[in-house]
Protein backbone atom coordinates (compact mmCIF):
# COMPACT_ATOMS: atom_id res chain seq x y z
CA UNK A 1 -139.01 -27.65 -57.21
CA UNK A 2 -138.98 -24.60 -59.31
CA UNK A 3 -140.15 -22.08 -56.62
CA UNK A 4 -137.28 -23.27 -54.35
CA UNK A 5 -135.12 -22.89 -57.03
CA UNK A 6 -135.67 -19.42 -57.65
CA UNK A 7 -135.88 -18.97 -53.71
CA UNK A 8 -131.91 -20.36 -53.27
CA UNK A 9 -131.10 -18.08 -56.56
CA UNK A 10 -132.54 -15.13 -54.77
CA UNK A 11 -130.54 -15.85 -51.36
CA UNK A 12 -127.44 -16.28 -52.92
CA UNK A 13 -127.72 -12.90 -54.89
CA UNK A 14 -126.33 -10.95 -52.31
CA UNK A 15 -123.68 -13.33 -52.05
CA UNK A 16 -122.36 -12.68 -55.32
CA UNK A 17 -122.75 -8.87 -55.28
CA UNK A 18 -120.51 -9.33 -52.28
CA UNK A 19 -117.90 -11.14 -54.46
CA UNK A 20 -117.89 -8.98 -57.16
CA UNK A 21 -116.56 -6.04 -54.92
CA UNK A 22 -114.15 -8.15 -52.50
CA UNK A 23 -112.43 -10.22 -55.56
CA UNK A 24 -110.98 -7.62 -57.73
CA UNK A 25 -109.38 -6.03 -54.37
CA UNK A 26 -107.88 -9.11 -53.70
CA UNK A 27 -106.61 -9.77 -56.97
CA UNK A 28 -105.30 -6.32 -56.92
CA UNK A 29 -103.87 -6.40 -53.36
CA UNK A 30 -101.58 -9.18 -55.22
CA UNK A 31 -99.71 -6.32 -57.25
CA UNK A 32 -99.53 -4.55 -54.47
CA UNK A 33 -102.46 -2.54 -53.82
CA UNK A 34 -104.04 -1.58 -50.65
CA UNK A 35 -106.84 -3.98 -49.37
CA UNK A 36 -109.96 -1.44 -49.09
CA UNK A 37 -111.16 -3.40 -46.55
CA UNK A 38 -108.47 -4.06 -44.57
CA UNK A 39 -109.58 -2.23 -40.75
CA UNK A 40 -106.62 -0.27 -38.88
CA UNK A 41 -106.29 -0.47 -35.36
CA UNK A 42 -104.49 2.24 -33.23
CA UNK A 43 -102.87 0.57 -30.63
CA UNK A 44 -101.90 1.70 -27.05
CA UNK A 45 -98.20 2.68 -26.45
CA UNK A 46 -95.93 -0.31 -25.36
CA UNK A 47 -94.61 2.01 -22.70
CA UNK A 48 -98.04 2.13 -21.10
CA UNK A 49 -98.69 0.06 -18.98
CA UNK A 50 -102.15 -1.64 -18.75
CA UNK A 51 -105.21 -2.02 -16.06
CA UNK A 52 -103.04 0.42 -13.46
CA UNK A 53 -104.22 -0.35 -10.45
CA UNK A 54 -107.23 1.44 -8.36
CA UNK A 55 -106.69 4.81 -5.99
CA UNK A 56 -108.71 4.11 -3.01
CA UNK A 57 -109.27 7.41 -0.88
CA UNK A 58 -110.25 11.01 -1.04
CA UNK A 59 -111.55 11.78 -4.97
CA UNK A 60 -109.26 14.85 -4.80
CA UNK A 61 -106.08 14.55 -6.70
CA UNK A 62 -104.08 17.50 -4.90
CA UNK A 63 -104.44 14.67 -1.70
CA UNK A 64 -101.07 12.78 -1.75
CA UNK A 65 -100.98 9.41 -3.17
CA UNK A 66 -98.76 6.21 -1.37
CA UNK A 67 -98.47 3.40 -3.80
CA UNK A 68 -97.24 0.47 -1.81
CA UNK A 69 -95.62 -2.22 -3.43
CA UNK A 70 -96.17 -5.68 -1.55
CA UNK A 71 -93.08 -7.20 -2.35
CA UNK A 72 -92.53 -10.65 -4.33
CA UNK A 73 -95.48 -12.16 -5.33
CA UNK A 74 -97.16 -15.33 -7.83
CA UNK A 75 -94.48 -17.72 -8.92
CA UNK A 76 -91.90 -16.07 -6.70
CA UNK A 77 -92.38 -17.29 -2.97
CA UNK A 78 -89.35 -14.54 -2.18
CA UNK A 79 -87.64 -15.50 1.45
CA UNK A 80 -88.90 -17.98 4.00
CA UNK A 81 -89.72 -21.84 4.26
CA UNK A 82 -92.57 -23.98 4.99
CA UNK A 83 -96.27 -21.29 5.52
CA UNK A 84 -93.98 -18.28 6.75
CA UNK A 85 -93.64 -16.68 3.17
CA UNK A 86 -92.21 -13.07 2.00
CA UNK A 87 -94.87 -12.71 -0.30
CA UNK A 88 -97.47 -13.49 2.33
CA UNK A 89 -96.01 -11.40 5.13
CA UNK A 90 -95.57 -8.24 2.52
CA UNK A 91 -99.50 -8.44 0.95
CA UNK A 92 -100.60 -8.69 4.59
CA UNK A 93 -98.73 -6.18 6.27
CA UNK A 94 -99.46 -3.58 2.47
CA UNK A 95 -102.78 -4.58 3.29
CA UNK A 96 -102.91 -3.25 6.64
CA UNK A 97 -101.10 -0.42 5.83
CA UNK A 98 -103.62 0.73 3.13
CA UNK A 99 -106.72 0.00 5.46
CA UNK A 100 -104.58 2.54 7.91
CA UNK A 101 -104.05 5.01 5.71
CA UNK A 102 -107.37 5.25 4.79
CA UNK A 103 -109.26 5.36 7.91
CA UNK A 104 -107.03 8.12 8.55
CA UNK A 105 -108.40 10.03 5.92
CA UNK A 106 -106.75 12.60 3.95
CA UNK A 107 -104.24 9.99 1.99
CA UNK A 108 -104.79 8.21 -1.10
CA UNK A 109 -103.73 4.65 -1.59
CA UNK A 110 -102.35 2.50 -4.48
CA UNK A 111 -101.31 -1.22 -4.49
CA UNK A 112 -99.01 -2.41 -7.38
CA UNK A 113 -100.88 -5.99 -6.28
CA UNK A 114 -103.73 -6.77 -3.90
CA UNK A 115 -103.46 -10.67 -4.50
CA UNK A 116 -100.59 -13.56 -4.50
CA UNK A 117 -99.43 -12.15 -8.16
CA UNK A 118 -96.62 -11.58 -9.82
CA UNK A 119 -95.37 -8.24 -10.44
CA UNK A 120 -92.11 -7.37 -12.30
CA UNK A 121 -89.23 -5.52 -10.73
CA UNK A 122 -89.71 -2.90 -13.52
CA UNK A 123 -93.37 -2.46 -13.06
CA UNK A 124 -93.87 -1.94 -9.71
CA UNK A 125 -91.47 1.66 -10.13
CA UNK A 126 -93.37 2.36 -13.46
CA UNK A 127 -96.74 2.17 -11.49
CA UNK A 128 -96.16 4.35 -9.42
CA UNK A 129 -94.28 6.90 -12.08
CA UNK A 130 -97.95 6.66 -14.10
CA UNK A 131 -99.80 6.99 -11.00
CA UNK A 132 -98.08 10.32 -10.45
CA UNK A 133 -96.99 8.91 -6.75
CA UNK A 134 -95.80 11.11 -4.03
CA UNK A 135 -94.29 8.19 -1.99
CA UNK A 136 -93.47 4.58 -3.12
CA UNK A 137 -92.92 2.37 -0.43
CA UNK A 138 -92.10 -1.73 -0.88
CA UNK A 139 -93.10 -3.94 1.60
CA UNK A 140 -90.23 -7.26 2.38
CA UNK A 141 -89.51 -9.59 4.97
CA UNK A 142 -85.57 -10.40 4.99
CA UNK A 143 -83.48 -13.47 4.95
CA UNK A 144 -80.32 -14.57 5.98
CA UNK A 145 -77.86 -17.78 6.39
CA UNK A 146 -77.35 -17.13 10.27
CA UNK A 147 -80.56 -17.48 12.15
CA UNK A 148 -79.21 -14.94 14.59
CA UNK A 149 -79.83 -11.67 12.39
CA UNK A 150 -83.14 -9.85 12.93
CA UNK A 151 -84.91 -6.77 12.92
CA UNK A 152 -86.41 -4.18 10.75
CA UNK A 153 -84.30 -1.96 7.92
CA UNK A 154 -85.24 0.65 5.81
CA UNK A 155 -83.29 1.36 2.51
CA UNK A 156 -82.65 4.10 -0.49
CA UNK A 157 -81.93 3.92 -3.80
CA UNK A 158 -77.75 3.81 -4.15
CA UNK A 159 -75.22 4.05 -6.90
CA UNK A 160 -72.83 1.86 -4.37
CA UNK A 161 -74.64 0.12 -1.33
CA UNK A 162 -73.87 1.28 2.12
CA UNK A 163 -72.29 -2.01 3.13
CA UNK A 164 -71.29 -5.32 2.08
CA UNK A 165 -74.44 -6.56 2.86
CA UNK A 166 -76.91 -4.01 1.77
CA UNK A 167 -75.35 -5.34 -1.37
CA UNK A 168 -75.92 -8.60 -1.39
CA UNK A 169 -78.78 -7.80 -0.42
CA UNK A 170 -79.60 -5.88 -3.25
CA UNK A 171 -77.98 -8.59 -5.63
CA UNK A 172 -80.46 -11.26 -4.03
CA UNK A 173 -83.86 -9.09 -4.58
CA UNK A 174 -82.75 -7.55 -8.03
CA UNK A 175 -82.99 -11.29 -9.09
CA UNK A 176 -86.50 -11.51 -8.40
CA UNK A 177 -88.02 -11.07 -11.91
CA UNK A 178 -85.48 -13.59 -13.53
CA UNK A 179 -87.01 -16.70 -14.99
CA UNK A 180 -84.21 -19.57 -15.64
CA UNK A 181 -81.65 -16.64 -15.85
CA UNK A 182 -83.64 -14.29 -18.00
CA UNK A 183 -85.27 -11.28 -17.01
CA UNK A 184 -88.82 -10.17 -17.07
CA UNK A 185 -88.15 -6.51 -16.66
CA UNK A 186 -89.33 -4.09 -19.66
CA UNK A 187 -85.88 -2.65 -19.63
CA UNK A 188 -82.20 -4.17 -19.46
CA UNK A 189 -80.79 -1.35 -17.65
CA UNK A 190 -78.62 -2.73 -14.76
CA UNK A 191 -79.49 -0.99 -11.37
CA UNK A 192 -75.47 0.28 -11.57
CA UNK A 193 -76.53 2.18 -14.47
CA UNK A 194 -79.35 4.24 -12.32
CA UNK A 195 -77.07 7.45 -12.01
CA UNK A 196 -78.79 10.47 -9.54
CA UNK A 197 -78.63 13.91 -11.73
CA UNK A 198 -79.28 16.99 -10.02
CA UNK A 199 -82.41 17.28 -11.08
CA UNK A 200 -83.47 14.08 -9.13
CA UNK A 201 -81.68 15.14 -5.43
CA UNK A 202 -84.48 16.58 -4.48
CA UNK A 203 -87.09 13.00 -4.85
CA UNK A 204 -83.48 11.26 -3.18
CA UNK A 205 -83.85 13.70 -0.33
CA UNK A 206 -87.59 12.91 0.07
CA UNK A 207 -86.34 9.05 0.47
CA UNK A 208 -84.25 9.67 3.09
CA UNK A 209 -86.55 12.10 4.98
CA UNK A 210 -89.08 9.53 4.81
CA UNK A 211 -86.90 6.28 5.73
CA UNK A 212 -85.78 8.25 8.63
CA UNK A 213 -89.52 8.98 9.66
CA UNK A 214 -90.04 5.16 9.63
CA UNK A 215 -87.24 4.54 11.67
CA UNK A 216 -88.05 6.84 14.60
CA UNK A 217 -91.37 5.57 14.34
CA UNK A 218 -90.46 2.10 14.27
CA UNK A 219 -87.87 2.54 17.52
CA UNK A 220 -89.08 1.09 20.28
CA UNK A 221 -91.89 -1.00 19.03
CA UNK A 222 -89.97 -3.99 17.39
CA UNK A 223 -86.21 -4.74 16.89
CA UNK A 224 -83.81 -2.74 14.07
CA UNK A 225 -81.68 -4.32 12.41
CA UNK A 226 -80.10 -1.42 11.48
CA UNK A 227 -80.41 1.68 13.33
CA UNK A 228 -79.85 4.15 10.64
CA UNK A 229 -81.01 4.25 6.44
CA UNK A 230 -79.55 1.69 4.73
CA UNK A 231 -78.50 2.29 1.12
CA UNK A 232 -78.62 -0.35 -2.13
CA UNK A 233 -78.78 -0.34 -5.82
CA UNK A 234 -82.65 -1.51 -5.68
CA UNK A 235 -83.94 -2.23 -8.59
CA UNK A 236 -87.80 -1.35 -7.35
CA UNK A 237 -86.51 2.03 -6.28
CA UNK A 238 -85.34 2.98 -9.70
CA UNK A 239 -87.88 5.70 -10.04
CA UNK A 240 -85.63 8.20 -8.83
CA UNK A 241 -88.38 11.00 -9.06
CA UNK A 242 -90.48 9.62 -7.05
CA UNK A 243 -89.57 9.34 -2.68
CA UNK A 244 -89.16 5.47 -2.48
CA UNK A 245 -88.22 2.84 0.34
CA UNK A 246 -88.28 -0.32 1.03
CA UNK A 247 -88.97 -1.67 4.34
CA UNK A 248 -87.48 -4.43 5.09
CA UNK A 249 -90.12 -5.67 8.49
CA UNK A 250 -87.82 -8.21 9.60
CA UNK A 251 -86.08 -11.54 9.01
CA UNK A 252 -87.95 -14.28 8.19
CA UNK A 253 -85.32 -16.36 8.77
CA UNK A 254 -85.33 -15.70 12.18
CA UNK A 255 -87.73 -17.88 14.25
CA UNK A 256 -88.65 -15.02 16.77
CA UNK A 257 -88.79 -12.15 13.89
CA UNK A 258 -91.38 -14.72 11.71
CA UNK A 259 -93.30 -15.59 14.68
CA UNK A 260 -93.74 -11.81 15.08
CA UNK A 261 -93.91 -11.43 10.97
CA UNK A 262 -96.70 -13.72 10.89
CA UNK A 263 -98.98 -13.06 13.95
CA UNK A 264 -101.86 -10.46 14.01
CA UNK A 265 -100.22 -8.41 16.44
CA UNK A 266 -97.05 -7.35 14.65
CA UNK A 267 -98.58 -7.05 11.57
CA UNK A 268 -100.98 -4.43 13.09
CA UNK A 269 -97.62 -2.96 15.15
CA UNK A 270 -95.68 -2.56 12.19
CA UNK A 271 -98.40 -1.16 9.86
CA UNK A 272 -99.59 1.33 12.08
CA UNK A 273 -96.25 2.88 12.56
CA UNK A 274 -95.51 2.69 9.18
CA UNK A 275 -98.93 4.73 8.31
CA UNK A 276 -98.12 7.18 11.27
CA UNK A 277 -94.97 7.56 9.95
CA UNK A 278 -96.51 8.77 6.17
CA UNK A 279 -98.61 10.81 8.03
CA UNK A 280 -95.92 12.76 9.51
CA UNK A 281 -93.85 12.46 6.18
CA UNK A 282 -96.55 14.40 4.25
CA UNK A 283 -97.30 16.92 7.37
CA UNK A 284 -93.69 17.81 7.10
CA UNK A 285 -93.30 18.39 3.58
CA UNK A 286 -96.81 20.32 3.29
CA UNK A 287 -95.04 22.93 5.64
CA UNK A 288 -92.22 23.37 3.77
């Protein structure tokens, strides 16, 4: 009884060294004193974002970098009804487009989502702004209320829209990141706000060089919607210092467009002239 005594007594010695040292600092820490042991963390900036996504390609970072953006994503479905979704079409068709781009060679590739996520308006822009991105390019499928419009489009970043519709259009996607009315975005900048200085005319230029490459390489191969760049205030193309479109593959809403949208064929169609058509962007601008 007596040894086990003195064993406990001798266990619990450390015990109450321990408390000796952690009690008066927590006494003092009452009149205001600093806890001694009180262990600071550094943590990351809030405007960084975390786990950026993976560059797949060439391990050389003067190669120029795509970051496509597979539009909608997770929770939000985006356009279509019953298995023909927008978020589908768009991974698929990004999907094809990276596994183009990279047998090609010579391009590297960066997804702002590989799976059936959700991605906020505001980060998809940002990711590619961290990335250091020399081409952003969002994947969508349309919709609209008459069946009868179809065909591919390919918009800028625009103060004012180029038509009635680009703007509506514009209004309709911009909402994509709103939960019961409130927004998910990191910022509460309104895409009217995004103002083009002269300092960004030059990444604006590089939009519309590249949507027009899309376009002629589109032409021919499926039907346009419209036959020149369309223009909206996008909220994913709000990094104005980066070259960003979106490419709008087609309307969902359409039954011929989603039976095209959603077979193997016009997925491969449209992401191989989309991936020849980044190809020729980045020839171009390499020549000056």
């Amino acid at each position: 009884m007596l040894r086990g005594l003195q064993f406990a007594l001798l266990m619990l010695s450390p015990l109450a060294v321990l408390a000796a040292v952690v009690l008066p600092e927590i006494a003092s820490g009452r009149d205001g004193a600093t806890y001694a042991y009180v262990v600071r963390l550094e943590l990351p900036s809030p405007d960084r974002l975390r786990g950026l996504p993976p560059i797949a390609g060439p391990q050389d970072a003067s190669r120029p970098l795509v970051v496509i953006d597979p539009g909608h994503g997770g929770f939000d479905p985006g356009a279509g009804a019953g298995q023909a979704k927008e978020k589908s079409v768009a991974l698929e068709i990004a999907l094809l487009l990276r596994k183009r781009l990279l047998e090609g060679g010579g391009i590297r590739v960066a997804m702002t989502r590989e799976d059936d996520r959700f991605v906020t308006l505001a980060e998809r822009p940002a990711i590619a702004r961290q990335l250091g991105a020399d081409l952003f390019i969002s994947i969508h499928a349309d919709s609209a209320g008459a069946e009868a419009a179809r065909g591919a489009s390919v918009y800028v970043l625009s103060e004012s829209g180029s038509s009635e519709a680009a703007a509506r259009f514009a209004a309709r996607e911009n909402k994509a990141d709103r939960v019961n009315g409130i927004s998910l975005s990191e910022t509460n900048d309104t895409v009217g706000a995004i103002l083009l200085d002269l300092s960004q005319r030059e990444a604006q230029a590089g939009s519309v060089e590249a949507a027009q490459t899309v376009l002629r390489e589109i032409r021919g191969k499926m039907p346009l919607h419209y036959d020149d760049v369309a223009s909206a205030g996008l909220a994913v193309l709000k990094a104005p210092d980066i070259p960003s479109i979106l490419f709008e593959t087609g309307y969902i809403s359409n039954a011929a467009d989603a039976q095209y949208l959603t077979s193997q064929q016009g997925r491969e169609t449209i992401a191989e002239a989309a991936a020849q058509a980044i190809r020729v962007f980045f020839a171009r601008r390499a020549q000056g």
